[in-house]
C-alpha atoms as a PDB file:
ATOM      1  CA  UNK A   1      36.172 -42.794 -50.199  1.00  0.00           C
ATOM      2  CA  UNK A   2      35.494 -42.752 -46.562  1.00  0.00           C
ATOM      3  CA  UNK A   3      37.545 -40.027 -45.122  1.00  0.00           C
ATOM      4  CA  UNK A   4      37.975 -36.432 -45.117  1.00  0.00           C
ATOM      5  CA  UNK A   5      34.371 -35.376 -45.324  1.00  0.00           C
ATOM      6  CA  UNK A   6      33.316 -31.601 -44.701  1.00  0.00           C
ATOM      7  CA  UNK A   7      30.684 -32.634 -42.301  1.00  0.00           C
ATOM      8  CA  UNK A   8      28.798 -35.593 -41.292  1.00  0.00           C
ATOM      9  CA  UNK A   9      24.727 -36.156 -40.785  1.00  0.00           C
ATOM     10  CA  UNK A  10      23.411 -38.587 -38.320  1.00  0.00           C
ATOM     11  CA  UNK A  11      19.896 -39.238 -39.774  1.00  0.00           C
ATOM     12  CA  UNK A  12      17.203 -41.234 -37.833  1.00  0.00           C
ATOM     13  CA  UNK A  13      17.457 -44.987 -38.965  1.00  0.00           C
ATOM     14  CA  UNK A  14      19.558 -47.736 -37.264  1.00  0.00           C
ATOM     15  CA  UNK A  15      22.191 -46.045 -34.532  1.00  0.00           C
ATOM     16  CA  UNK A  16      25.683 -47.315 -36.030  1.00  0.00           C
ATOM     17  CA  UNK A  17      27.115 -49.961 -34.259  1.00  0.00           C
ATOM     18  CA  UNK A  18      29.898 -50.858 -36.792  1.00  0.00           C
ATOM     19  CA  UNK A  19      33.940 -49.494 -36.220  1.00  0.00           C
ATOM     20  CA  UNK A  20      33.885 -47.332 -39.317  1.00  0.00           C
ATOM     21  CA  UNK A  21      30.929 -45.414 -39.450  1.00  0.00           C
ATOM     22  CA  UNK A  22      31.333 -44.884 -35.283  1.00  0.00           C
ATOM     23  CA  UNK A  23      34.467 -43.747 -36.189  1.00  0.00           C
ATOM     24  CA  UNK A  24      33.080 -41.385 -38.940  1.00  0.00           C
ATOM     25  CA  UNK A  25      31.278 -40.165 -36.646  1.00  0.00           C
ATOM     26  CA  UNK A  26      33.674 -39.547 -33.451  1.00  0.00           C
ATOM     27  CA  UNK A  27      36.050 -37.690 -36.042  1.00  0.00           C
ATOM     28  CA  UNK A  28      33.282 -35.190 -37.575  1.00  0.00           C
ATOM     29  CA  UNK A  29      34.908 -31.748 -38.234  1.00  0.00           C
ATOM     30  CA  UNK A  30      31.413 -30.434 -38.002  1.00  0.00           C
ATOM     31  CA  UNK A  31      28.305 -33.036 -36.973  1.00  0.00           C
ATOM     32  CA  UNK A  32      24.258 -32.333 -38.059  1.00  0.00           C
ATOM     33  CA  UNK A  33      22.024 -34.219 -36.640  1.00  0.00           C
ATOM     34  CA  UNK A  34      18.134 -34.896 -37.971  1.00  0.00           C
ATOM     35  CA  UNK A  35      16.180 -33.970 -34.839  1.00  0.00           C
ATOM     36  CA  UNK A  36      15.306 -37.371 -34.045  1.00  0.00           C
ATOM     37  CA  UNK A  37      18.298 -38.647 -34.392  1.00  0.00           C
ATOM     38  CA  UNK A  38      19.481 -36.675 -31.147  1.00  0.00           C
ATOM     39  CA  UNK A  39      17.862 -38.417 -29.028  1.00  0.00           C
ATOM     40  CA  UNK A  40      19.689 -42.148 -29.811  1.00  0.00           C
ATOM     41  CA  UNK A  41      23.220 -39.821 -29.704  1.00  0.00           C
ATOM     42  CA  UNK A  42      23.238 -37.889 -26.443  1.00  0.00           C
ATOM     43  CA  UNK A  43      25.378 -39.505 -24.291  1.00  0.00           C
ATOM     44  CA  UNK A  44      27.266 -41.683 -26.641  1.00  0.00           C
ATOM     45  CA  UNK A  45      29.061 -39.054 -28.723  1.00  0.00           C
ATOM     46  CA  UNK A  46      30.366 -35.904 -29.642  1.00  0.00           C
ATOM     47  CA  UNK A  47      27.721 -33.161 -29.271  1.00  0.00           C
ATOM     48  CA  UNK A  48      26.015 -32.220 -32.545  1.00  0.00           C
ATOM     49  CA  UNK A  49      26.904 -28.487 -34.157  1.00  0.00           C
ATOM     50  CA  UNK A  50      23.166 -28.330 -35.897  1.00  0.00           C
ATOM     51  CA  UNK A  51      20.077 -29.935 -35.175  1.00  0.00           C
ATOM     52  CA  UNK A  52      18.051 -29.640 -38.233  1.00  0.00           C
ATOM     53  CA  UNK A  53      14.640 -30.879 -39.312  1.00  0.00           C
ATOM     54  CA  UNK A  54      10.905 -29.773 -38.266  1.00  0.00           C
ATOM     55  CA  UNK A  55      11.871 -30.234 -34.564  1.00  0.00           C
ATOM     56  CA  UNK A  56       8.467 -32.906 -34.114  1.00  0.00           C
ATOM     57  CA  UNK A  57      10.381 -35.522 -32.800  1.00  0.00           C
ATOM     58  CA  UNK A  58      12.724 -33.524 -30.477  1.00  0.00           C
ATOM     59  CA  UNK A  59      11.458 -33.369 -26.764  1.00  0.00           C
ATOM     60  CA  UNK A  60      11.490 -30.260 -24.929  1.00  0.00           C
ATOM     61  CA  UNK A  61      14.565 -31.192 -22.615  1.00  0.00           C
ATOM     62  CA  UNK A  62      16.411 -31.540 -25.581  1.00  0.00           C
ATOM     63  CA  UNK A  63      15.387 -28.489 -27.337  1.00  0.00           C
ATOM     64  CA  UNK A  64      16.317 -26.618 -24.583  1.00  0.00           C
ATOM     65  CA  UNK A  65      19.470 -28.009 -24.092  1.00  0.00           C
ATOM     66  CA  UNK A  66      20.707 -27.466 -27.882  1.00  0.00           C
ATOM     67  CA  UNK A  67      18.645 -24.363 -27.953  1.00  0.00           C
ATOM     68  CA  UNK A  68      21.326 -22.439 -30.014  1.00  0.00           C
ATOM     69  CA  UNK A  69      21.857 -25.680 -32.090  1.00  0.00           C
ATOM     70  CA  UNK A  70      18.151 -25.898 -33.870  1.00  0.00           C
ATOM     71  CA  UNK A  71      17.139 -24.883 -37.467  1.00  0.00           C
ATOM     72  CA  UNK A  72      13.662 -25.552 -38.236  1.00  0.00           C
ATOM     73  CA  UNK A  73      12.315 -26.129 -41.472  1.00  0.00           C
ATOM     74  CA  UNK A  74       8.758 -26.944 -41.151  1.00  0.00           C
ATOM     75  CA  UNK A  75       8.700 -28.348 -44.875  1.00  0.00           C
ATOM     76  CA  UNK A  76       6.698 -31.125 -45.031  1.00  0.00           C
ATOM     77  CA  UNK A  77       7.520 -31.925 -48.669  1.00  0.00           C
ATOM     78  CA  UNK A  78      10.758 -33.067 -47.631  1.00  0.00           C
ATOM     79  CA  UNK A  79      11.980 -35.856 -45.024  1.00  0.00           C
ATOM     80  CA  UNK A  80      14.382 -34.583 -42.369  1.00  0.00           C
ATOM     81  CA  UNK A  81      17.492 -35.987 -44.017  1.00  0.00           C
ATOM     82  CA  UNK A  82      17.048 -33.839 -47.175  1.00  0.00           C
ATOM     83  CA  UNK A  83      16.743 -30.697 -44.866  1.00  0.00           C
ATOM     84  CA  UNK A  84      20.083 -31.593 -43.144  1.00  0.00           C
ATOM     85  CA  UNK A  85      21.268 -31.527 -47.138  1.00  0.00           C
ATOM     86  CA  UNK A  86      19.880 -28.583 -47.850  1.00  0.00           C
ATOM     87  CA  UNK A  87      21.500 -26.783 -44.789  1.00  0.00           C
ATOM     88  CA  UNK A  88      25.212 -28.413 -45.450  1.00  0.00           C
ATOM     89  CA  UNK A  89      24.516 -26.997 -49.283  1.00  0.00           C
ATOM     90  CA  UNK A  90      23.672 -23.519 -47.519  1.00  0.00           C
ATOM     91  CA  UNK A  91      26.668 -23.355 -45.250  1.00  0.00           C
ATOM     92  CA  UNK A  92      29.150 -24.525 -48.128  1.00  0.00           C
ATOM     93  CA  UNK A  93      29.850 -28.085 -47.071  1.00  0.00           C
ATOM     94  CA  UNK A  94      29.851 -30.151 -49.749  1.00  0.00           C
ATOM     95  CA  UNK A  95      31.748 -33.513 -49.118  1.00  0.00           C
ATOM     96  CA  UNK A  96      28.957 -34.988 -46.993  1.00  0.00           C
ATOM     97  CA  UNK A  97      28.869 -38.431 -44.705  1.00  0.00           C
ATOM     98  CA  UNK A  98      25.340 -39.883 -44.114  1.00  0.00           C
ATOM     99  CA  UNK A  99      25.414 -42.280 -41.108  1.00  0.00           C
ATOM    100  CA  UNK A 100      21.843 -43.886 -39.528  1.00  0.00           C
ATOM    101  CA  UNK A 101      19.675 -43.164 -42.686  1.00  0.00           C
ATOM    102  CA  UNK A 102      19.555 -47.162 -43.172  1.00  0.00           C
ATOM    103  CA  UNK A 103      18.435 -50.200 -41.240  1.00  0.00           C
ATOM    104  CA  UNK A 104      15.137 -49.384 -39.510  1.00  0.00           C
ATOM    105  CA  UNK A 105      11.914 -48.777 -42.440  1.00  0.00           C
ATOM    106  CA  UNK A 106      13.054 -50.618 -44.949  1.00  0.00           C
ATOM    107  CA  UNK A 107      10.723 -47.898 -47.149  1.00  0.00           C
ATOM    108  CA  UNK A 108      12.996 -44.469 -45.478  1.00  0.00           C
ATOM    109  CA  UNK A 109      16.532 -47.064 -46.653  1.00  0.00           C
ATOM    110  CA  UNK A 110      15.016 -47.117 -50.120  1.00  0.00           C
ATOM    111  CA  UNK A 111      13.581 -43.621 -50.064  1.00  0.00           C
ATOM    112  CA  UNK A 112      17.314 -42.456 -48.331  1.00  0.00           C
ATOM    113  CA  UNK A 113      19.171 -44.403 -51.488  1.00  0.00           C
ATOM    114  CA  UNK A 114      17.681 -42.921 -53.761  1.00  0.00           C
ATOM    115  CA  UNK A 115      17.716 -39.527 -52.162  1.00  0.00           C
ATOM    116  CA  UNK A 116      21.601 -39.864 -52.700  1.00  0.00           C
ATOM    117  CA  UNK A 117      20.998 -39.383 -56.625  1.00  0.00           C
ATOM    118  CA  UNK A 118      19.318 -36.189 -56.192  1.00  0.00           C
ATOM    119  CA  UNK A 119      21.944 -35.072 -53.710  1.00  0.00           C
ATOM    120  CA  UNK A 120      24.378 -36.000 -55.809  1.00  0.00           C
ATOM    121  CA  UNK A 121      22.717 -33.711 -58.799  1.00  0.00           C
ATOM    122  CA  UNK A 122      22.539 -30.703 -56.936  1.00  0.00           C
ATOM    123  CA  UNK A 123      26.330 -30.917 -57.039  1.00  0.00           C
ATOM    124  CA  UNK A 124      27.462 -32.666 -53.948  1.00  0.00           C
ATOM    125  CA  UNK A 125      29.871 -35.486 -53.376  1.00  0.00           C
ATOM    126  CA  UNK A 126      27.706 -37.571 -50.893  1.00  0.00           C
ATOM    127  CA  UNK A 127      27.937 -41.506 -49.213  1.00  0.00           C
ATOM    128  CA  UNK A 128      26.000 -43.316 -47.432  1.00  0.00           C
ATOM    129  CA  UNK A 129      28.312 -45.238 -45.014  1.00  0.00           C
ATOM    130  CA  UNK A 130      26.193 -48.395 -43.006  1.00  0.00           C
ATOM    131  CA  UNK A 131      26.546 -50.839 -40.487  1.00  0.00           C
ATOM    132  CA  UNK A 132      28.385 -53.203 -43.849  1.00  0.00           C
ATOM    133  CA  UNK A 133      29.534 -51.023 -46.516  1.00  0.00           C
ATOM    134  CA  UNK A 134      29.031 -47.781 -48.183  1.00  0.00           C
ATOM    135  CA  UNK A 135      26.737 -46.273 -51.137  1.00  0.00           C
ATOM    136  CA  UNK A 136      27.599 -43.813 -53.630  1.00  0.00           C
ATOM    137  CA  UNK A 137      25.970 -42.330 -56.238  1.00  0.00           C
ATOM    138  CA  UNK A 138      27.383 -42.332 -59.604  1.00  0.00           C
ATOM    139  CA  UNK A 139      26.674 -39.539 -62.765  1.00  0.00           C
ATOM    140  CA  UNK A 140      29.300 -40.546 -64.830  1.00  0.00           C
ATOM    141  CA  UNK A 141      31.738 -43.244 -65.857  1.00  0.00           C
ATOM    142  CA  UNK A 142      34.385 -44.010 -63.574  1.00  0.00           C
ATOM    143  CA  UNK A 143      37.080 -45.668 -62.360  1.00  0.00           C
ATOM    144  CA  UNK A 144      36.909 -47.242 -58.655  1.00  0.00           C
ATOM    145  CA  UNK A 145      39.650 -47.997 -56.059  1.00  0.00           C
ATOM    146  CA  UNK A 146      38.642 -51.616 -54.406  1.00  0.00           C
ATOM    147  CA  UNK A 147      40.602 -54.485 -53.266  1.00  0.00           C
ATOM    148  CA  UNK A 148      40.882 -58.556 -54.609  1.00  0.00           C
ATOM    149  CA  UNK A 149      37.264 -59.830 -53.909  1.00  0.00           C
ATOM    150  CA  UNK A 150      35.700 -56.772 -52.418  1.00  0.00           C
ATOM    151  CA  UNK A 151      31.496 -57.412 -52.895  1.00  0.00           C
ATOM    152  CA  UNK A 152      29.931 -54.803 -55.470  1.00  0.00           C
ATOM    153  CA  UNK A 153      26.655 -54.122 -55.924  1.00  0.00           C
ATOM    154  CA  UNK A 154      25.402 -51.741 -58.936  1.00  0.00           C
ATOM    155  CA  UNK A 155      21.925 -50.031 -59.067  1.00  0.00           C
ATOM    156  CA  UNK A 156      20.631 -48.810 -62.551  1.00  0.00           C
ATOM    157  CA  UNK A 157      17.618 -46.375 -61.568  1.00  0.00           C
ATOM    158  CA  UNK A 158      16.893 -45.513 -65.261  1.00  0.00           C
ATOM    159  CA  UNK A 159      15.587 -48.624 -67.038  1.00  0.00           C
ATOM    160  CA  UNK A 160      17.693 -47.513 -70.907  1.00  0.00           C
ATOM    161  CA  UNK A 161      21.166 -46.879 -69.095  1.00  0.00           C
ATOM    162  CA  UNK A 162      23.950 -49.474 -70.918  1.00  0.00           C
ATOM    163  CA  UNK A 163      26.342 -50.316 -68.561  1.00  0.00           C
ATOM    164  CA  UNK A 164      29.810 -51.953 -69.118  1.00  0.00           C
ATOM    165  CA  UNK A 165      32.160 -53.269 -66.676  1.00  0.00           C
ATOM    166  CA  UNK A 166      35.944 -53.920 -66.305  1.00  0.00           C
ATOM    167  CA  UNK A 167      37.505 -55.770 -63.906  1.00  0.00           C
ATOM    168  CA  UNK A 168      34.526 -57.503 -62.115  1.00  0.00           C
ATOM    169  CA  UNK A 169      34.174 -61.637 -61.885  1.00  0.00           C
ATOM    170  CA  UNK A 170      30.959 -61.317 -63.676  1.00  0.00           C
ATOM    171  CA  UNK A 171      31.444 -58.762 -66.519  1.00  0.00           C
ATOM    172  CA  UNK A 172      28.585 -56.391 -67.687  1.00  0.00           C
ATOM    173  CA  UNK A 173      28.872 -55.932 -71.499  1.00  0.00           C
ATOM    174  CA  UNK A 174      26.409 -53.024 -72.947  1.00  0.00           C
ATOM    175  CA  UNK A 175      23.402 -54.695 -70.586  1.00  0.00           C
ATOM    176  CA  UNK A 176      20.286 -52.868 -69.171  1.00  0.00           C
ATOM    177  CA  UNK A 177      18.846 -53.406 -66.027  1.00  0.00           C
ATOM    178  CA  UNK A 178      15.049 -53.336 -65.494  1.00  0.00           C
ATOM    179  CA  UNK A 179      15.073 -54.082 -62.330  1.00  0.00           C
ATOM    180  CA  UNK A 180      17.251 -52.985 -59.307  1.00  0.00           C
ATOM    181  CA  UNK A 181      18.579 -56.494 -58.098  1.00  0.00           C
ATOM    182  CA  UNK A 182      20.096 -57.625 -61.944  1.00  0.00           C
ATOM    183  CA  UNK A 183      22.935 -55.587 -60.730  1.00  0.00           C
ATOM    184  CA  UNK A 184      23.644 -56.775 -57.282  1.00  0.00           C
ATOM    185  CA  UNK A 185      25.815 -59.263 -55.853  1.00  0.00           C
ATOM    186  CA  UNK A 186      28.964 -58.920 -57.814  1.00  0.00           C
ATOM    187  CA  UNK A 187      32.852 -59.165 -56.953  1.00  0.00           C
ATOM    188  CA  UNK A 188      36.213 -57.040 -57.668  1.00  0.00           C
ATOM    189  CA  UNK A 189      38.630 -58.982 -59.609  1.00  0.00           C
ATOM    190  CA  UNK A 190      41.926 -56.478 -57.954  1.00  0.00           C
ATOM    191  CA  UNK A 191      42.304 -52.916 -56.974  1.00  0.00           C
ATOM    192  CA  UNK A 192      40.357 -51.576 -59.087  1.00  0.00           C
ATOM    193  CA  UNK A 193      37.422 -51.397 -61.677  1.00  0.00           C
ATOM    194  CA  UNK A 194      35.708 -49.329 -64.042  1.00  0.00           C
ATOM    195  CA  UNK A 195      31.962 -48.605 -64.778  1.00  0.00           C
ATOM    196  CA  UNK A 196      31.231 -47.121 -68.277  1.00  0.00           C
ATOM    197  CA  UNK A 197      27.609 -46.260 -69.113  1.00  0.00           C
ATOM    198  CA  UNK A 198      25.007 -43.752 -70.311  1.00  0.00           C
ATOM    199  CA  UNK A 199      22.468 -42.122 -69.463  1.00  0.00           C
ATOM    200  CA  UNK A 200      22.589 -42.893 -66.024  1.00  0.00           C
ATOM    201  CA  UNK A 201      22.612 -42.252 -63.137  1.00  0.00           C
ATOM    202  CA  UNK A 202      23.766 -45.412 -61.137  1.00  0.00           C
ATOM    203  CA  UNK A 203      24.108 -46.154 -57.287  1.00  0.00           C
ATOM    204  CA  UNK A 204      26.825 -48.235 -55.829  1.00  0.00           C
ATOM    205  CA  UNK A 205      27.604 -49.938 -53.161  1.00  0.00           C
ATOM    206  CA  UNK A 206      31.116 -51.550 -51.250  1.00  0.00           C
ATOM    207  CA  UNK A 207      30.826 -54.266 -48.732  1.00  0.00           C
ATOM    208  CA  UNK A 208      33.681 -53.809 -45.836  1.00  0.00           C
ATOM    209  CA  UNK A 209      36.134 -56.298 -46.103  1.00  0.00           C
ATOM    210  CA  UNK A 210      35.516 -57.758 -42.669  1.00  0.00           C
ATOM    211  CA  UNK A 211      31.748 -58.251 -43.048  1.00  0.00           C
ATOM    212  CA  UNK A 212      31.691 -61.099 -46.419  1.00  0.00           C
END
């Protein structure tokens, strides 16, 4: 789930601070960065391959510096995360790490989770990996590699989805959720469970083992 990935984007929330998705990070075959992330990344990293965004929050040292780095998109129907999507979709990358898009605005982490849905339509494999877990957006039922006790969190963004669970310690038997926490704070029973529902789509999320 959190390995091998095409490229990674730094986005411009919380700097990670966590071993995995500083790792993630260290290890990117190919690294974009939203222009204002740059500037919490110089000097502690890697140097990005493509600084993407509408450049506003990137001083002019910087711009020089990665001068042959920048794509702007001036878009200003989109947030600077969904232009680093668009560019990975352009240039063929489509197993795609998202690092920093949570823990600042709590309004850009709820606008970035849901983003992950419509990434996830236009047909790429993203997850958001955070400072305690990981996020990934979910079309269809699925099975799920997890471990004895692992935290789970479901997130029903279409109020007439029926979901049905197997192998959690609270089981989910042809319920709808109305609202986004009536899924939350659930538990793996083993290594492994399964999500059946319809329509859809659903977000979920894996706490780290080390961070219950």
């Amino acid at each position: 789930m959190i390995d091998d990935f095409d490229v990674v984007i730094l986005a411009n929330g919380k700097y990670p601070e966590y071993k995995v998705p500083l790792s993630i990070l260290a290890s990117a075959k190919f690294l974009v960065c939203c222009d204002g992330a740059v500037i919490k990344h110089v000097g502690k990293g890697r140097a990005p391959d493509a600084i993407v965004g509408d450049l506003d929050s990137l001083p002019n040292d910087l711009q020089l510096s990665f001068s042959g780095k920048l794509y702007h998109d001036p878009d200003q129907n989109t947030n600077d995360l969904t232009k680093a999507i668009k560019f990975c979709q352009t240039n063929g990358f489509r197993r795609i790490a998202i690092i920093g898009s949570t823990g600042l605005r709590e309004d850009h982490t709820l606008g970035n989770i849901s983003l992950m849905i419509y990434y996830a339509q236009l047909g790429l494999d993203v997850t958001i990996i955070t400072d305690t877990g990981v996020f990934i957006p979910v079309l269809a039922s699925r099975s799920f590699a997890s471990f004895n006790g692992q935290q789970i969190s479901l997130f029903s963004f279409n109020s007439e989805t029926t979901i049905t669970t197997e192998g959690l310690k609270y089981p989910i038997t042809g319920q709808k959720f109305s609202m986004w926490w009536q899924g939350t704070l659930n538990e793996a029973l083993g290594d492994n469970f399964r999500i059946d529902f319809s329509p859809g789509p659903l977000a979920v999320y894996f706490l780290f083992q080390d961070c219950r």
